[in-house]
C-alpha atoms as a PDB file:
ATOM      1  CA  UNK A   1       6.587  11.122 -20.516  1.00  0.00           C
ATOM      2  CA  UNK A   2       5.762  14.571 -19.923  1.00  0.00           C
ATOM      3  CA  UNK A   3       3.975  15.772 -16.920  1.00  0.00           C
ATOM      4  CA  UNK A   4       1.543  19.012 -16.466  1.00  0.00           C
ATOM      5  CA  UNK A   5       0.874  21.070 -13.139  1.00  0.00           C
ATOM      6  CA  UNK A   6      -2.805  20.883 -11.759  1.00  0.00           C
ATOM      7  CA  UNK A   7      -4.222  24.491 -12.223  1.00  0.00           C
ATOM      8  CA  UNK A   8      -5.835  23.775  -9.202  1.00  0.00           C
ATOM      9  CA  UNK A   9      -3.517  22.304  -6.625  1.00  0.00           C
ATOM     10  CA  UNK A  10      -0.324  22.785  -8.442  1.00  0.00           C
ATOM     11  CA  UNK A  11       0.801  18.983  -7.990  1.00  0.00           C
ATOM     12  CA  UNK A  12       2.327  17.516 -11.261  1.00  0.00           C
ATOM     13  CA  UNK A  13       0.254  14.622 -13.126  1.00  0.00           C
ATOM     14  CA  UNK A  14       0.791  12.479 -15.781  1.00  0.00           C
ATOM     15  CA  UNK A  15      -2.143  13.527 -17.780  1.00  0.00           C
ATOM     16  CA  UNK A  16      -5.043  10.759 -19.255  1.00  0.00           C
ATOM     17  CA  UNK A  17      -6.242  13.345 -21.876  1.00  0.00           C
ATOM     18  CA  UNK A  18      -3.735  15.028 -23.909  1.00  0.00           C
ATOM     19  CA  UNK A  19      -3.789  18.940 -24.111  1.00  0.00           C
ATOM     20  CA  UNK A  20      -7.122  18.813 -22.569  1.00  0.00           C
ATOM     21  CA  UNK A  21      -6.912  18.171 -18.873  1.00  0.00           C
ATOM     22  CA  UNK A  22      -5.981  20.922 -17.255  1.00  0.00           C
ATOM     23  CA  UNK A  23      -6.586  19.164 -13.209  1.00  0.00           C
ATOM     24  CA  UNK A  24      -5.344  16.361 -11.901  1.00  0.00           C
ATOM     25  CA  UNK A  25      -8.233  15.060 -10.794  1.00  0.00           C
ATOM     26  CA  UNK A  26     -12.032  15.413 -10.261  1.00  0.00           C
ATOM     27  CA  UNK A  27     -12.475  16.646  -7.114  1.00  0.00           C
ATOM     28  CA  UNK A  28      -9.590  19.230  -8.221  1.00  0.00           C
ATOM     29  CA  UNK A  29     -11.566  20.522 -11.481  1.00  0.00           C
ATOM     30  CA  UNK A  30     -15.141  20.307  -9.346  1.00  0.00           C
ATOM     31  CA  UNK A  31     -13.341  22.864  -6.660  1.00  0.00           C
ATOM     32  CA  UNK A  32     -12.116  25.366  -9.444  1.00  0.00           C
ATOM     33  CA  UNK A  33     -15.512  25.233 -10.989  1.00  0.00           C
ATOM     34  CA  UNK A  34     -16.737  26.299  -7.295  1.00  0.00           C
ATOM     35  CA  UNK A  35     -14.049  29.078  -7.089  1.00  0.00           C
ATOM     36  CA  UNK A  36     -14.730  30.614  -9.888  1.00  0.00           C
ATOM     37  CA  UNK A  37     -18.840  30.521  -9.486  1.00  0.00           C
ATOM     38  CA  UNK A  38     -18.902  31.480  -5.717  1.00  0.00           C
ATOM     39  CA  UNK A  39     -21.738  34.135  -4.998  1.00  0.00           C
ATOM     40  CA  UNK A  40     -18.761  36.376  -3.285  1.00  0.00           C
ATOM     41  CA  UNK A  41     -16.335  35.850  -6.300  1.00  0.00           C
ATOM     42  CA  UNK A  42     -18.442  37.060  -9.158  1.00  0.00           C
ATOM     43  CA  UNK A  43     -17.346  39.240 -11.817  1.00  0.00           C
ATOM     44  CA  UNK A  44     -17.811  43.375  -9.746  1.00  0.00           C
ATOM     45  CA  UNK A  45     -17.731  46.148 -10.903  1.00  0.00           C
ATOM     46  CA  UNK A  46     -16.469  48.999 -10.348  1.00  0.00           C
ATOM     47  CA  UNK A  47     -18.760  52.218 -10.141  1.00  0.00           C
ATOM     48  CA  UNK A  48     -16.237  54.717 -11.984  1.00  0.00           C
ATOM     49  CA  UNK A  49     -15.352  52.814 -14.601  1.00  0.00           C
ATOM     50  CA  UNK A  50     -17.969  50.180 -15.414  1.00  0.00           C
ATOM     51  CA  UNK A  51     -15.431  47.787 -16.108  1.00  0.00           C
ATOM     52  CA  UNK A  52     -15.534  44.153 -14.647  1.00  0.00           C
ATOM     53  CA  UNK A  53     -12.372  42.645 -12.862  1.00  0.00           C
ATOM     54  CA  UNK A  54     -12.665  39.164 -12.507  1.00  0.00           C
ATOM     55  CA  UNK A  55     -11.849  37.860  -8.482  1.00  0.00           C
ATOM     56  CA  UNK A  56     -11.105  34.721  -7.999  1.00  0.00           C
ATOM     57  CA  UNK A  57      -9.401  33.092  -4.951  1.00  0.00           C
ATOM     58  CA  UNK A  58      -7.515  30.205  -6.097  1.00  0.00           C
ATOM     59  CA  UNK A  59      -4.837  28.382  -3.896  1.00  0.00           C
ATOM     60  CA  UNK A  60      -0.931  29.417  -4.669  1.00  0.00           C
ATOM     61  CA  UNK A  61       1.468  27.018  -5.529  1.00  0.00           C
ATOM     62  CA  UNK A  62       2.755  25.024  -2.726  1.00  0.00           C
ATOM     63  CA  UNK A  63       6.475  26.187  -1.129  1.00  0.00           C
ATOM     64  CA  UNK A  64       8.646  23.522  -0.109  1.00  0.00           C
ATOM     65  CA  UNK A  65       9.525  23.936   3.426  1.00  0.00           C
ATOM     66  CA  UNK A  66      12.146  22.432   5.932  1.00  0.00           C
ATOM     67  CA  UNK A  67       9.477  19.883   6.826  1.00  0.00           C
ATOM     68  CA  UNK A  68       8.520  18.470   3.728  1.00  0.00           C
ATOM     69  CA  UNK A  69      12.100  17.742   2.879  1.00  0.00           C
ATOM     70  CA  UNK A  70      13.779  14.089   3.178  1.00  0.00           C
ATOM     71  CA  UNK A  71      16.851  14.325   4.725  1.00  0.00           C
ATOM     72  CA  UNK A  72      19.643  11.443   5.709  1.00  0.00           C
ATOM     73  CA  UNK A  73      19.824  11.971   9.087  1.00  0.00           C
ATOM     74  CA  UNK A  74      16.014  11.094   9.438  1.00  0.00           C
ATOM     75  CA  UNK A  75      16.181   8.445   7.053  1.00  0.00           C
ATOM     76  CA  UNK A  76      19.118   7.070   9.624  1.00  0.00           C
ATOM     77  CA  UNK A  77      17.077   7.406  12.181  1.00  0.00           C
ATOM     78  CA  UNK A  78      13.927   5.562  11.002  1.00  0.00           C
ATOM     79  CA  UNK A  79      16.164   2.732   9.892  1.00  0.00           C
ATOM     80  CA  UNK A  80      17.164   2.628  13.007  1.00  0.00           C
ATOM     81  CA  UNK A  81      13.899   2.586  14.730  1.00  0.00           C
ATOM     82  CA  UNK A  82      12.799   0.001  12.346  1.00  0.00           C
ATOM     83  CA  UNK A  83      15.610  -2.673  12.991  1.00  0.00           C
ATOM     84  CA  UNK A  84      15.028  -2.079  16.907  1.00  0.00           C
ATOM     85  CA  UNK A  85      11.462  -2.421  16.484  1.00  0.00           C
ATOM     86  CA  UNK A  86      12.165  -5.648  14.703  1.00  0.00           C
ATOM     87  CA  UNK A  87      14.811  -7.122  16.828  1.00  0.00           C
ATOM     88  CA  UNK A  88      12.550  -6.631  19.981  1.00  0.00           C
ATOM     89  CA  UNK A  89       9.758  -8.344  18.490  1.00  0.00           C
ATOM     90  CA  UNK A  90      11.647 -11.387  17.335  1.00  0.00           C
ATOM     91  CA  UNK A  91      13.564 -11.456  20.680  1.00  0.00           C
ATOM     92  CA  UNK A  92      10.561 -11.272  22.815  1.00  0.00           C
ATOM     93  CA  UNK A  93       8.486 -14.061  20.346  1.00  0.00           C
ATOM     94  CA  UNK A  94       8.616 -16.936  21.875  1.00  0.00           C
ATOM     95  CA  UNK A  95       9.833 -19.917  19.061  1.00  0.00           C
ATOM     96  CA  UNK A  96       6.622 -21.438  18.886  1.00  0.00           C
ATOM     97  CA  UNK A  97       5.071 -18.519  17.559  1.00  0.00           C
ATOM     98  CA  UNK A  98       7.647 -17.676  14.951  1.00  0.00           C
ATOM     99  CA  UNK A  99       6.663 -18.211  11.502  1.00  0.00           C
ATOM    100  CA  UNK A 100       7.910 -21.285   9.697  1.00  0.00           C
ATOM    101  CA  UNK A 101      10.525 -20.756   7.312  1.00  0.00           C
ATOM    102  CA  UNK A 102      10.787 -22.835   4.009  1.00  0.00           C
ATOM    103  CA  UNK A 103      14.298 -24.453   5.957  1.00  0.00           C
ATOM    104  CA  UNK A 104      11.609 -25.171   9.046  1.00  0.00           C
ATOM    105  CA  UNK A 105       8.814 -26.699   5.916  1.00  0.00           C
ATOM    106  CA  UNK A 106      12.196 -28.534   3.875  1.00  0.00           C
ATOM    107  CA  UNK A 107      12.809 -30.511   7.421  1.00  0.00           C
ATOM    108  CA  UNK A 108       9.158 -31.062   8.051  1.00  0.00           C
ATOM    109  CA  UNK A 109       8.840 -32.819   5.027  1.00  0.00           C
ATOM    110  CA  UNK A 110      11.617 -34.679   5.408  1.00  0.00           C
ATOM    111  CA  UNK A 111      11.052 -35.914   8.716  1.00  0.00           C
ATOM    112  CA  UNK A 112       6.909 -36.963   6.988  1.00  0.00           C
ATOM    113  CA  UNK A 113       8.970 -38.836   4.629  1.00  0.00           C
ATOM    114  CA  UNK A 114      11.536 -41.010   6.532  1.00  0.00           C
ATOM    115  CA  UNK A 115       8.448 -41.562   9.063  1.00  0.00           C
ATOM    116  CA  UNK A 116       5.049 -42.500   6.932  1.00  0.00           C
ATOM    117  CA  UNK A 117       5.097 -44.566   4.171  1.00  0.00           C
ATOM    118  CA  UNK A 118       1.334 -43.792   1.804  1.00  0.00           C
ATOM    119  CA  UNK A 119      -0.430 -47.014   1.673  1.00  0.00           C
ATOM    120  CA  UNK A 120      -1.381 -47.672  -2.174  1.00  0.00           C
ATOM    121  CA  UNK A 121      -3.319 -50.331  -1.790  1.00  0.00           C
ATOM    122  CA  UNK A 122      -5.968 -49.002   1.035  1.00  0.00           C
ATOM    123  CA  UNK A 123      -8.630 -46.717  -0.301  1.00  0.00           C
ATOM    124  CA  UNK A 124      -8.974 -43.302   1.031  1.00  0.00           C
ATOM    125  CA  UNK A 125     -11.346 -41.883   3.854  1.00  0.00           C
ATOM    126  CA  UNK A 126     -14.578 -40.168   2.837  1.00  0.00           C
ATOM    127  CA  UNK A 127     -12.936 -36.949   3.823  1.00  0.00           C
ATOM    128  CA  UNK A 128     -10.144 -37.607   1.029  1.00  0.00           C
ATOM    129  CA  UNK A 129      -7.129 -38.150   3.912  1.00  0.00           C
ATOM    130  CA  UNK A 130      -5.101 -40.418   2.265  1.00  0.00           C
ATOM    131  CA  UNK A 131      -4.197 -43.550   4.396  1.00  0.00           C
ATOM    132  CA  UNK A 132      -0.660 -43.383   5.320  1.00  0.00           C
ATOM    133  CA  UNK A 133       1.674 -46.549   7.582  1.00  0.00           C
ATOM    134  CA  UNK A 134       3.936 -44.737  10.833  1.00  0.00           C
ATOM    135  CA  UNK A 135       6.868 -46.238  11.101  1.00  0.00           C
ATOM    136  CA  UNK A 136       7.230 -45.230  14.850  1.00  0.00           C
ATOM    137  CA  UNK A 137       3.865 -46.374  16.146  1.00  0.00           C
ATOM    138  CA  UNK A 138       2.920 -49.083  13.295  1.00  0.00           C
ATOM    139  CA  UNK A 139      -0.138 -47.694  12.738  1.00  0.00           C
ATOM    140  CA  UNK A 140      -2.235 -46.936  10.479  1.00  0.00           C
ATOM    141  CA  UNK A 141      -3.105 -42.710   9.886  1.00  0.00           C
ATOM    142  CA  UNK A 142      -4.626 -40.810   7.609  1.00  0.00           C
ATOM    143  CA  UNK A 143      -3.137 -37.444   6.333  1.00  0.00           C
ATOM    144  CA  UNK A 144      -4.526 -35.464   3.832  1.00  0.00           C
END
């Protein structure tokens, strides 16, 4: 895969249009075309010579500074800051408010199983609940 540089912005793109595209994007090839037709950047002249110098102000490449770098100390730190973040939250959650976890939805299930028993031969509700016997209370509930 080979990239090119946006004559406009100077970012590297993976290019749609082979040895055609020459931006990286719209807006990018819209603002060149503006650049080069501005009123103020028009082909002069000079009076002495008659010759025409083309002016054009077009942004330089982009120079990697101190800032834009990545470095492990900060990624330390936001790791950091990310596992405190998270261990205050789930610290200060109260338990009913947790998520359920599939462990939490295995048990649930369980505990629906050993408790209602589907009745087969009752017909369901107009809602579709199907009608279901508690063992606990010895009634008669409909789940859906």
């Amino acid at each position: 895969m080979e990239f090119y540089t946006c004559e406009y912005c100077y970012k590297e793109f993976d290019p749609k249009r082979r040895r055609v595209q020459k931006y990286c994007s719209n807006s990018c090839r819209s603002k060149a075309h503006h650049a080069r037709n501005k009123p103020d950047n028009k082909l002069t002249t000079i009076p002495d010579t008659k010759t025409k110098i083309d002016v054009l102000t077009v942004p330089t490449p982009p120079v990697k500074n101190k800032v834009d770098s990545m470095s492990l100390a900060g990624a330390g730190n936001a790791a950091a800051g990310s596992l405190l973040a998270d261990g205050l939250k789930s610290m200060l959650t109260p338990i009913e408010n947790k998520p359920a976890t599939k462990g939490d939805l295995e048990n649930l299930k369980k505990q629906l199983l050993n408790r209602y028993y589907k009745i087969n031969n009752l017909a369901p509700r107009h809602d579709g609940a199907l009608p279901y016997f508690d063992m606990d209370t010895g009634d008669v509930v409909y789940l859906f």
